[in-house]
C-alpha atoms as a PDB file:
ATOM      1  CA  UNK A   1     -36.076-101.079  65.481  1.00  0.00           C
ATOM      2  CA  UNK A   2     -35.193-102.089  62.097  1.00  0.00           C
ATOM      3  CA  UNK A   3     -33.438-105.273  61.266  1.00  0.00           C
ATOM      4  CA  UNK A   4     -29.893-104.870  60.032  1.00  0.00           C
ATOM      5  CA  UNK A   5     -29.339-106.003  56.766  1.00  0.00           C
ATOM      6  CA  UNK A   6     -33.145-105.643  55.657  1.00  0.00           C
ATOM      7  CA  UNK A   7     -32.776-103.291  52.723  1.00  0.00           C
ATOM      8  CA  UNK A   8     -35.723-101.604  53.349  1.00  0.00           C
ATOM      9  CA  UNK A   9     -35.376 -98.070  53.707  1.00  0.00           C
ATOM     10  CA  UNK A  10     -37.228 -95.999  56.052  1.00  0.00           C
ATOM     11  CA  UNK A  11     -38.703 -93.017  55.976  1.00  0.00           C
ATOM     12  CA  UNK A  12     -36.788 -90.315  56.799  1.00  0.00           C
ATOM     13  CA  UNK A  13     -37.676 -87.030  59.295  1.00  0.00           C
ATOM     14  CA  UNK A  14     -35.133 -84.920  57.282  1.00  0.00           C
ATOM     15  CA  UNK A  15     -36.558 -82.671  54.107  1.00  0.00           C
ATOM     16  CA  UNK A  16     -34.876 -82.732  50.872  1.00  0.00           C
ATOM     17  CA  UNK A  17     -33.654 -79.144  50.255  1.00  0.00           C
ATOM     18  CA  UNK A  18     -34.924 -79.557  46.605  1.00  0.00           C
ATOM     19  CA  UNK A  19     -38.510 -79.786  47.889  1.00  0.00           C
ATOM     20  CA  UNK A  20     -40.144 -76.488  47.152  1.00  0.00           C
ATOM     21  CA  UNK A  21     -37.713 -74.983  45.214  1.00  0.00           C
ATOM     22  CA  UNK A  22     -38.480 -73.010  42.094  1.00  0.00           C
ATOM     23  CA  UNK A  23     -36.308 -70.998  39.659  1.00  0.00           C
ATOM     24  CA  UNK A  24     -36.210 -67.063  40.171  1.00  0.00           C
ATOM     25  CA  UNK A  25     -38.028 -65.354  37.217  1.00  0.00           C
ATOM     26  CA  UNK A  26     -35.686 -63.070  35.203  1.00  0.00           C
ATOM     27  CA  UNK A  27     -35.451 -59.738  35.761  1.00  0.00           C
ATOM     28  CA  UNK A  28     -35.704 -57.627  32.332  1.00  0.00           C
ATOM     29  CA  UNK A  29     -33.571 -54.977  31.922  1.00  0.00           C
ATOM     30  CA  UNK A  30     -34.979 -51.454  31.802  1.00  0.00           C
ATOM     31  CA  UNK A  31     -35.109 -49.887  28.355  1.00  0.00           C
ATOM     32  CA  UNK A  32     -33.355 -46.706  28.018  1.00  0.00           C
ATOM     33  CA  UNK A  33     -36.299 -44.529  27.264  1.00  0.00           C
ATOM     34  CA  UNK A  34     -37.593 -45.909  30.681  1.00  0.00           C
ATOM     35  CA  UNK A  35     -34.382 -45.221  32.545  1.00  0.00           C
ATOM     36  CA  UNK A  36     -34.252 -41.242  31.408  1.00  0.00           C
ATOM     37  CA  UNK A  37     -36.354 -39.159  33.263  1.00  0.00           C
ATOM     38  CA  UNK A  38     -38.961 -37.231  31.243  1.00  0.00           C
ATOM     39  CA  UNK A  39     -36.741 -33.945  31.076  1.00  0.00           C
ATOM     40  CA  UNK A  40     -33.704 -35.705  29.741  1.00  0.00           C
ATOM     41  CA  UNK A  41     -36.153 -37.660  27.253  1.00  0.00           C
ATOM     42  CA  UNK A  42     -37.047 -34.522  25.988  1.00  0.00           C
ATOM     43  CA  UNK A  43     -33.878 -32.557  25.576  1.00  0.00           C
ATOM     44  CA  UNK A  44     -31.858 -36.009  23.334  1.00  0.00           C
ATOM     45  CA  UNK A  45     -35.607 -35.531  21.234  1.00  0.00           C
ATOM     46  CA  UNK A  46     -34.873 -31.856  20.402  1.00  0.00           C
ATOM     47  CA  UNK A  47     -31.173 -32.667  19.691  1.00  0.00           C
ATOM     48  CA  UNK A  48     -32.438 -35.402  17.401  1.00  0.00           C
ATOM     49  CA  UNK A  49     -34.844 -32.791  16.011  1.00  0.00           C
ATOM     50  CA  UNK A  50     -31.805 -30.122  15.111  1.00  0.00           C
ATOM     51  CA  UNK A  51     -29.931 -32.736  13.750  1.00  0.00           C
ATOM     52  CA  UNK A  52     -32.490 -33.739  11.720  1.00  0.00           C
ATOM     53  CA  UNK A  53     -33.221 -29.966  10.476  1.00  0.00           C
ATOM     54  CA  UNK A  54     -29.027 -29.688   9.890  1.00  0.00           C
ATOM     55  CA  UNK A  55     -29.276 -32.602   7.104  1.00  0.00           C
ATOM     56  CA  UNK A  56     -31.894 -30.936   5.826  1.00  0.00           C
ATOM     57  CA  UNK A  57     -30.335 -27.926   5.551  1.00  0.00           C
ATOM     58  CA  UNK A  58     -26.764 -28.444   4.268  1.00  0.00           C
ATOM     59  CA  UNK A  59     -27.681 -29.052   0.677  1.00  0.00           C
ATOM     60  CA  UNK A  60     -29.442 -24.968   1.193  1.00  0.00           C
ATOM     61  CA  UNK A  61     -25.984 -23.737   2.730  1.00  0.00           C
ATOM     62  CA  UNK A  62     -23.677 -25.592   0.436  1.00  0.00           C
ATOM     63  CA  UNK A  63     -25.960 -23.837  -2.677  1.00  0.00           C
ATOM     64  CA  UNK A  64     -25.492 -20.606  -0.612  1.00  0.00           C
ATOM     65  CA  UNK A  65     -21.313 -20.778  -0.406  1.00  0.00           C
ATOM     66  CA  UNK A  66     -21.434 -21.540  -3.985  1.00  0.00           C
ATOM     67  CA  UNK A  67     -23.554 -18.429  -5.241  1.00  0.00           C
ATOM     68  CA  UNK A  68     -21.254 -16.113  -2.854  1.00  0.00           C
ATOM     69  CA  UNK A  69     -18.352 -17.273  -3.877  1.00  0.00           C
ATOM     70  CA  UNK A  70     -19.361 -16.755  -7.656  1.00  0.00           C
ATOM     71  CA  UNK A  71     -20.984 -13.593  -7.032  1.00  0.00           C
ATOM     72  CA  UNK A  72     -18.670 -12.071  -4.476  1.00  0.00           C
ATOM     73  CA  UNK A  73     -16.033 -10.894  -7.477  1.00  0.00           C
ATOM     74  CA  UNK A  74     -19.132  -9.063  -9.506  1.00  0.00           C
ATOM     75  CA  UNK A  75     -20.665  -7.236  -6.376  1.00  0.00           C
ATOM     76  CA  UNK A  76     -17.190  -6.284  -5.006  1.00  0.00           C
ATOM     77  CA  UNK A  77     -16.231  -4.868  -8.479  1.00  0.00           C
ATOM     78  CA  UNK A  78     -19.182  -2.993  -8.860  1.00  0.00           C
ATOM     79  CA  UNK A  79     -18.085   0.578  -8.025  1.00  0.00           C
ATOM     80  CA  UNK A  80     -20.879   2.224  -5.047  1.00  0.00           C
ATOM     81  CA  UNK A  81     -22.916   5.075  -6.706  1.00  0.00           C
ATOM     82  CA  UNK A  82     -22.185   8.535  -5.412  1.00  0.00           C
ATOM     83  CA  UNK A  83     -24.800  11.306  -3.727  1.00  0.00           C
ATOM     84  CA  UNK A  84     -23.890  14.069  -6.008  1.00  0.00           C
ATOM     85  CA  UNK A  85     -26.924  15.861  -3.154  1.00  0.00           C
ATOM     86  CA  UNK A  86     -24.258  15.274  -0.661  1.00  0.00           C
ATOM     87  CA  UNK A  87     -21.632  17.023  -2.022  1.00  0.00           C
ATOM     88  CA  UNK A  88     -19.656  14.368  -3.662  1.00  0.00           C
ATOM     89  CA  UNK A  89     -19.038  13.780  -7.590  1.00  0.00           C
ATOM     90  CA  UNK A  90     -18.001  10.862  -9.118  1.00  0.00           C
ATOM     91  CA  UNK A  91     -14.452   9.995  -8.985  1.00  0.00           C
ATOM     92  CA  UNK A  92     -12.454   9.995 -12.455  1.00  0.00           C
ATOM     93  CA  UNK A  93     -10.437   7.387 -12.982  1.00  0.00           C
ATOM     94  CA  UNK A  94      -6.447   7.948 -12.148  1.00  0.00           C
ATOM     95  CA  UNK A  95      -4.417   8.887 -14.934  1.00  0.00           C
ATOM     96  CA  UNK A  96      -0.564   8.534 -15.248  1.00  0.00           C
ATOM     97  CA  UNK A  97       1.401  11.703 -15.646  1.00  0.00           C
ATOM     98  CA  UNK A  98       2.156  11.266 -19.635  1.00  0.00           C
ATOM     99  CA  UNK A  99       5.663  11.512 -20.940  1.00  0.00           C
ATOM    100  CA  UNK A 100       6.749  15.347 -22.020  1.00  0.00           C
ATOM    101  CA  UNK A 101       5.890  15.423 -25.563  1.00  0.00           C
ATOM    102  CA  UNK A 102       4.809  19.346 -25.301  1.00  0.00           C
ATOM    103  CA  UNK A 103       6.712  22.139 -26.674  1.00  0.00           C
ATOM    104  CA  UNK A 104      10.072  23.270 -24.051  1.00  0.00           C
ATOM    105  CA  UNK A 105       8.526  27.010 -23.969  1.00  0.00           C
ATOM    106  CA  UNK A 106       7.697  29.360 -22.003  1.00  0.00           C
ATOM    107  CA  UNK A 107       4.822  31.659 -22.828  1.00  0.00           C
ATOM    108  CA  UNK A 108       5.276  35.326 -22.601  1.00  0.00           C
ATOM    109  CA  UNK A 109       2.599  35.994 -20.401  1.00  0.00           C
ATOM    110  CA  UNK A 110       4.257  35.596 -17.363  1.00  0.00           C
ATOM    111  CA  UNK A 111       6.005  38.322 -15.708  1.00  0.00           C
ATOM    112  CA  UNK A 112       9.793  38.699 -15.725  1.00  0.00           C
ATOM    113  CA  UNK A 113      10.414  37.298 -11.983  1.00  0.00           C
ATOM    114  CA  UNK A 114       8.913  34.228 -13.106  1.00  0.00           C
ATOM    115  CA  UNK A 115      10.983  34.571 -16.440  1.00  0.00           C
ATOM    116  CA  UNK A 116      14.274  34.405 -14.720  1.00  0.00           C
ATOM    117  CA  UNK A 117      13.650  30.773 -13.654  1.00  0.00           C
ATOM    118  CA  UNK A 118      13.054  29.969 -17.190  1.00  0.00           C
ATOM    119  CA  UNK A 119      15.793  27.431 -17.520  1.00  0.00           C
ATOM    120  CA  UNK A 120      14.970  25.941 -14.430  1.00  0.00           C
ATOM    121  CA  UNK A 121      11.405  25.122 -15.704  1.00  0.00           C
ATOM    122  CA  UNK A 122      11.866  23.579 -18.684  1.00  0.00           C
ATOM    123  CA  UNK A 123      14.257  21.230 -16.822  1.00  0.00           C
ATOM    124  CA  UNK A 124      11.618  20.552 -14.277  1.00  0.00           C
ATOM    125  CA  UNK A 125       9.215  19.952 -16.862  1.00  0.00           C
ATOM    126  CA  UNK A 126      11.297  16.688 -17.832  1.00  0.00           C
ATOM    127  CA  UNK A 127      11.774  15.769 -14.337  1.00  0.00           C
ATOM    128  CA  UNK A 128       8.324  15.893 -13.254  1.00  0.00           C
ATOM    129  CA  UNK A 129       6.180  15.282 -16.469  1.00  0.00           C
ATOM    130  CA  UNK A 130       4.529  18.892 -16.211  1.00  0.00           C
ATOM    131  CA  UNK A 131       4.180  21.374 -18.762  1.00  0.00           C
ATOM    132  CA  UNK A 132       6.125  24.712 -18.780  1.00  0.00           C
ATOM    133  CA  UNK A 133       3.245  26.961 -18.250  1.00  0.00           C
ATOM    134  CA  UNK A 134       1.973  24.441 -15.699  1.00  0.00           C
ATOM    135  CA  UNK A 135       4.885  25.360 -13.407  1.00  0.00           C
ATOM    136  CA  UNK A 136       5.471  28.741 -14.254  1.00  0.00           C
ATOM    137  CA  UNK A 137       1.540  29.222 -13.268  1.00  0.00           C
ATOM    138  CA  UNK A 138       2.401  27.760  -9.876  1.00  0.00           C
ATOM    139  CA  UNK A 139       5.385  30.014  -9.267  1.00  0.00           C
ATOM    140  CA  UNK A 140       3.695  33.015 -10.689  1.00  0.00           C
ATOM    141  CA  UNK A 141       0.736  32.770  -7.620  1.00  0.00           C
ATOM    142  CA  UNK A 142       2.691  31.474  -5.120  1.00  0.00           C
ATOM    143  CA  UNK A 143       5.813  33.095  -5.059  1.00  0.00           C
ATOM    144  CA  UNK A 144       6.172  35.003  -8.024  1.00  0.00           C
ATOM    145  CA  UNK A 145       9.893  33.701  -8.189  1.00  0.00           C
ATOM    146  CA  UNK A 146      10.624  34.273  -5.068  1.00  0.00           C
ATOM    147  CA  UNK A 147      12.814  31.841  -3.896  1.00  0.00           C
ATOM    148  CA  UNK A 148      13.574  33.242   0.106  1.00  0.00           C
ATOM    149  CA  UNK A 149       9.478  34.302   1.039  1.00  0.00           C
ATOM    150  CA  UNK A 150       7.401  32.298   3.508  1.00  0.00           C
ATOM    151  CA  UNK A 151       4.253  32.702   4.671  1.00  0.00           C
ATOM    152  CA  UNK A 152       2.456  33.360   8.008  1.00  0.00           C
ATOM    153  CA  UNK A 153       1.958  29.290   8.387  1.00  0.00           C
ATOM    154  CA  UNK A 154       5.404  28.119   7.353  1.00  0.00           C
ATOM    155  CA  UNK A 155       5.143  27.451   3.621  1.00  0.00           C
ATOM    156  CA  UNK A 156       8.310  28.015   1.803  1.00  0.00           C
ATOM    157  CA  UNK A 157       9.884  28.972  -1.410  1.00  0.00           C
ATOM    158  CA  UNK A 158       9.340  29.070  -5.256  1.00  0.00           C
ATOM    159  CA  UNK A 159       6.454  26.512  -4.500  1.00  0.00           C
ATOM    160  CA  UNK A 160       5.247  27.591  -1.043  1.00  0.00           C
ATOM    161  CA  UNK A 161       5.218  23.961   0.275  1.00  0.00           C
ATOM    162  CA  UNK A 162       4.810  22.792   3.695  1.00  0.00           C
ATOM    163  CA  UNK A 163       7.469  21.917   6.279  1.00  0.00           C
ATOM    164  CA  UNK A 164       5.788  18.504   6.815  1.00  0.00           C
ATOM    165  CA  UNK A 165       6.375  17.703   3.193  1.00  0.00           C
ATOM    166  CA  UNK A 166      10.314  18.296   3.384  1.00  0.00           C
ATOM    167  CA  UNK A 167      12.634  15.238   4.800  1.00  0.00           C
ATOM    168  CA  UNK A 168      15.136  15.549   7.597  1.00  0.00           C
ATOM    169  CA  UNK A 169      17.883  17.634   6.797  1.00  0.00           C
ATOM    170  CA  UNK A 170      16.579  18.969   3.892  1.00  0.00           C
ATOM    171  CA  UNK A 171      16.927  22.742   2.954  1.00  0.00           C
ATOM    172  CA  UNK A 172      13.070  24.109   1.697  1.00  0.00           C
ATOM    173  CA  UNK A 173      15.029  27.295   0.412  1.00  0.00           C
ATOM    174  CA  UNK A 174      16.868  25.733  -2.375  1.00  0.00           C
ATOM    175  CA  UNK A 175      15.288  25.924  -5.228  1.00  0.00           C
ATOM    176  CA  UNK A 176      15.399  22.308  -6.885  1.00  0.00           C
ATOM    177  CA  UNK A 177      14.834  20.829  -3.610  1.00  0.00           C
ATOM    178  CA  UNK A 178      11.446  22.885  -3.154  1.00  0.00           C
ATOM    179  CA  UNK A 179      10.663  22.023  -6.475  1.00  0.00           C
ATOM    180  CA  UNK A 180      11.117  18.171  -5.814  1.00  0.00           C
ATOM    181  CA  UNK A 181       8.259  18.522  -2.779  1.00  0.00           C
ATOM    182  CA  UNK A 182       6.206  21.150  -4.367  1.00  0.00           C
ATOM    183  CA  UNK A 183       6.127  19.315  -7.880  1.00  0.00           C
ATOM    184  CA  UNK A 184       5.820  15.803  -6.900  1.00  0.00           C
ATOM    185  CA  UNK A 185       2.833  16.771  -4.759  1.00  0.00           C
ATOM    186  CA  UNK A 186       1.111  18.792  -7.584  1.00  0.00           C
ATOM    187  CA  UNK A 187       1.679  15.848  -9.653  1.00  0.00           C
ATOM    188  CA  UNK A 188      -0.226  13.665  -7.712  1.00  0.00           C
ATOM    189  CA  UNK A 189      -3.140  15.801  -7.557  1.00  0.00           C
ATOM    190  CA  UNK A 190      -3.042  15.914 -11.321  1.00  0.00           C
ATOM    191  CA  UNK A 191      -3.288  12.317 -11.615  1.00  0.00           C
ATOM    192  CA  UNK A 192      -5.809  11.514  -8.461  1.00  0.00           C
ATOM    193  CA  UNK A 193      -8.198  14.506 -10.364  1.00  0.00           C
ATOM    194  CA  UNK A 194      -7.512  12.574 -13.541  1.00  0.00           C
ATOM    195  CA  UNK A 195      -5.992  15.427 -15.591  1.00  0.00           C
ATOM    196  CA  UNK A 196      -8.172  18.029 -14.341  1.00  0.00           C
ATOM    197  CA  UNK A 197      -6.244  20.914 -14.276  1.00  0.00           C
ATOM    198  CA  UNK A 198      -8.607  23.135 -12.430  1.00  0.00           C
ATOM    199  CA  UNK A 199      -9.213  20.596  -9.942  1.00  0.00           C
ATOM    200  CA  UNK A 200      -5.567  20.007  -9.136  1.00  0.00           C
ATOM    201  CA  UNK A 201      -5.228  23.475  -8.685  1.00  0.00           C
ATOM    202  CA  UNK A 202      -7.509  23.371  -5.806  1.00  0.00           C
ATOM    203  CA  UNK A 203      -5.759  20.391  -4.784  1.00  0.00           C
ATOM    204  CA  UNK A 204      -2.498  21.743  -4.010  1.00  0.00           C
ATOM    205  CA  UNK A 205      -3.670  24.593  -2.023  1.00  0.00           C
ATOM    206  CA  UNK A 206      -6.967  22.862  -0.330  1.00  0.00           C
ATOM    207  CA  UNK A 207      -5.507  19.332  -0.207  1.00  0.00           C
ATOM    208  CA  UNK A 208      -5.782  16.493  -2.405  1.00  0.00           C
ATOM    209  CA  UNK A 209      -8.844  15.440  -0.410  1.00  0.00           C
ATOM    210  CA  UNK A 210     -11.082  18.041  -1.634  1.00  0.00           C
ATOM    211  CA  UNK A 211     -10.269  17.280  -5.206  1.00  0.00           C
ATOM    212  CA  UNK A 212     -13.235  15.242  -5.546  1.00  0.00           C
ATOM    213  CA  UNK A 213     -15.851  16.922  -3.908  1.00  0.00           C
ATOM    214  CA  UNK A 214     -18.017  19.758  -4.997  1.00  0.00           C
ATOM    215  CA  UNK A 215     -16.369  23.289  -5.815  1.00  0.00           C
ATOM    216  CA  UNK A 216     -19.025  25.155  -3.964  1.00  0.00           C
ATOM    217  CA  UNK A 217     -18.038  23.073  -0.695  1.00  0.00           C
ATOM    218  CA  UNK A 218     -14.292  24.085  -1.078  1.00  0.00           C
ATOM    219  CA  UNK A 219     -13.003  26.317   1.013  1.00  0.00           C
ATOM    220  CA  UNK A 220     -13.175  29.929  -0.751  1.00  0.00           C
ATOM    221  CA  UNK A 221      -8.971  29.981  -0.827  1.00  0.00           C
ATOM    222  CA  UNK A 222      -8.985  26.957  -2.843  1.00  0.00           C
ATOM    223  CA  UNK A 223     -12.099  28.299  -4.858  1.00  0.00           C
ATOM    224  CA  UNK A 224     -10.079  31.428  -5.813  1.00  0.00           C
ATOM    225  CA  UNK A 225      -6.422  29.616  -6.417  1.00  0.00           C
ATOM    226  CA  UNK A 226      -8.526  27.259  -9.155  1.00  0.00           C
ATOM    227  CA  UNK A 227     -10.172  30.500 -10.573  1.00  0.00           C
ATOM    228  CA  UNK A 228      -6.267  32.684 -10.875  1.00  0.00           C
ATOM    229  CA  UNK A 229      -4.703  29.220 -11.917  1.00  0.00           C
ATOM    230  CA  UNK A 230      -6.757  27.735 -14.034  1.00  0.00           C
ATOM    231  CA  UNK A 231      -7.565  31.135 -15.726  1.00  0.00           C
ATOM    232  CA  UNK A 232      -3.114  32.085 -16.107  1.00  0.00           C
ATOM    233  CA  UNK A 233      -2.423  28.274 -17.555  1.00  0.00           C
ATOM    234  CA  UNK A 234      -5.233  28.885 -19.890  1.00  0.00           C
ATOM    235  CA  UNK A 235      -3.928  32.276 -21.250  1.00  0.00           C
ATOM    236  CA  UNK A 236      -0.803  30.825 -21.313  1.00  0.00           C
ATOM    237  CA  UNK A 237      -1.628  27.541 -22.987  1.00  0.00           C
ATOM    238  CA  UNK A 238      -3.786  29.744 -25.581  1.00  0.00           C
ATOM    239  CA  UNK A 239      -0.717  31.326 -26.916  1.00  0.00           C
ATOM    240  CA  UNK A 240      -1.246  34.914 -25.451  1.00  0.00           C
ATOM    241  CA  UNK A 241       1.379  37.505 -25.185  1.00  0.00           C
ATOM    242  CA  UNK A 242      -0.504  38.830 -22.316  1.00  0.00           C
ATOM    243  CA  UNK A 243      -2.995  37.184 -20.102  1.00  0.00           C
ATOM    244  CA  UNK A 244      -6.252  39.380 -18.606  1.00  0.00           C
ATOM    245  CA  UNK A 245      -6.738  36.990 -16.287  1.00  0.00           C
ATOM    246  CA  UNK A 246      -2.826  37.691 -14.626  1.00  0.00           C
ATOM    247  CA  UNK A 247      -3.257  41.283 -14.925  1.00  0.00           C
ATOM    248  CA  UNK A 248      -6.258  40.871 -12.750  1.00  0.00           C
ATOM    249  CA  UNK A 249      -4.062  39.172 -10.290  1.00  0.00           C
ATOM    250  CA  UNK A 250      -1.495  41.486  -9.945  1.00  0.00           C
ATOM    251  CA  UNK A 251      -4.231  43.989  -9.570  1.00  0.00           C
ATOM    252  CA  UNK A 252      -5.950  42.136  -6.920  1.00  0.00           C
ATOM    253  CA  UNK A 253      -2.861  42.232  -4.494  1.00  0.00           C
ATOM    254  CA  UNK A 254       0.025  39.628  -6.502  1.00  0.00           C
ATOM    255  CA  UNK A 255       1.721  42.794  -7.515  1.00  0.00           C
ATOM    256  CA  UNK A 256       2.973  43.017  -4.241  1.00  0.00           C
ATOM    257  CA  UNK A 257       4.633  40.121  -4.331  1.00  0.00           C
ATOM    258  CA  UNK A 258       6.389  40.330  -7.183  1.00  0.00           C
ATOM    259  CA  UNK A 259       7.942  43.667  -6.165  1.00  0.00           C
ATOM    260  CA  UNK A 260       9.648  41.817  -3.373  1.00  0.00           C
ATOM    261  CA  UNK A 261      10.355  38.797  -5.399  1.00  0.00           C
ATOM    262  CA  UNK A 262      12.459  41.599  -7.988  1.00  0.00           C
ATOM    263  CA  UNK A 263      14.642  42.597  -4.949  1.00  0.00           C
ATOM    264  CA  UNK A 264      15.564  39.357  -3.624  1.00  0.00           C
ATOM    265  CA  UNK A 265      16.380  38.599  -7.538  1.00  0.00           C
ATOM    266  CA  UNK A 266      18.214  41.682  -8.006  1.00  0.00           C
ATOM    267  CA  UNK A 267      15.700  42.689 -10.973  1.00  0.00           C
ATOM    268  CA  UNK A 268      14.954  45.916 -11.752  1.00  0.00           C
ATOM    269  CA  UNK A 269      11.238  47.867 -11.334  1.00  0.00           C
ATOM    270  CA  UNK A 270       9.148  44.809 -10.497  1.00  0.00           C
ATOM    271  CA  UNK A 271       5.356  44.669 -11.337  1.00  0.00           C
END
């Protein structure tokens, strides 16, 4: 037993809880490439890859816009070559109907049913920038001044136009009024065909769709209204006091319809 008071300090049965202790080593953090697994490692390495092959590539498609966008006008303007083998001709260009300048006369050629709307032509040929003998031609085959006939498919009057070309409440019969549809749709075909006469011919009685294509695919109606019409305006135009080619109309079956254009006009005879 110790004395009290000694100073000396014995030993002691308790261990120091420092004794034995050591610091814990530090755990390193895993790098990323070690925390994906080997599929995800390989899909961010093909993104990187396209992304890499994008930079690349954008100088290539900005060059690319640029040459479109300079080029685009010149190829777009650059009219398509036709296949004259497939039946199709190249397109003239448009024309406008020109301003009357002609002479206000009727040629003698025609007959006298087509005569009595003499007045009425030359007025018509101011309205609708046509020539004289340009309308007269169209009454002479389709009506021969008839102003009351129709045909078996509905076509009406002086002009023989369509139903489907007449407004609402419009009267086909009267004579200015057919004119106005028959006319107006001639002229167009005038100026789509460019000024080709013939062609506009076939036009108004085929359509203006076949104006451009070949005459040997029209349909033979059209093919033989562009060979009466075209041959009549001719004469006419020549300055003919009679015209072969309307004689061989009337022969071929239009003398018929002038007789019954002379009794709805109250003319006499009738060729």
């Amino acid at each position: 037993m110790p004395k009290r008071g000694s100073g000396q300090q014995q030993p002691s049965n308790k261990r120091s809880p420092l004794i034995g202790w050591r610091p814990l080593a530090r755990r390193s953090k895993p790098s990323e490439e070690q925390a994906l697994s080997p599929e995800a490692a390989a899909r961010k390495a093909r993104r990187g890859r396209v992304l890499w092959l994008a930079v690349q590539m954008l100088p290539i498609l900005v060059l690319l816009i640029a040459l479109v966008v300079v080029l685009a006008p010149v190829l777009l303007g650059r009219a398509a070559p036709t296949d004259a083998a497939a039946g199709e001709t190249p397109a003239p260009e448009a024309t406008p109907i020109p301003t009357p300048d002609w002479p206000m006369a009727l040629s003698p050629v025609f007959t006298p049913e087509v005569q009595h709307w003499r007045d009425s032509i030359l007025g018509w040929s101011v309205t609708y920038r046509l020539r004289p003998n340009l309308i007269a031609t169209l009454i002479q085959i389709e009506s021969c001044g008839n102003p009351a006939v129709q045909s078996s498919v509905g076509a009406t009057g002086l002009f023989q136009v369509m139903p489907f070309h007449f407004a609402e409440g419009e009267d086909p019969f009267d004579p200015d009024t057919n004119a106005l549809r028959g006319l107006t749709y001639f002229a167009d075909g005038l100026m789509i065909a460019g000024g080709d006469v013939g062609r506009a011919f076939a036009g108004y009685n085929g359509g203006h769709g076949i104006i451009h294509s070949l005459p040997t695919d029209w349909p033979q109606q059209s093919q033989d209204y562009q060979y009466w019409g075209g041959g009549i305006y001719t004469d006419a135009e020549a300055g003919l006091t009679e015209s072969p080619t309307l004689q061989a109309w009337l022969e071929s079956g239009g003398a018929a319809l002038c007789v019954l254009a002379a009794a709805e006009l109250g003319l006499e005879g009738g060729n």
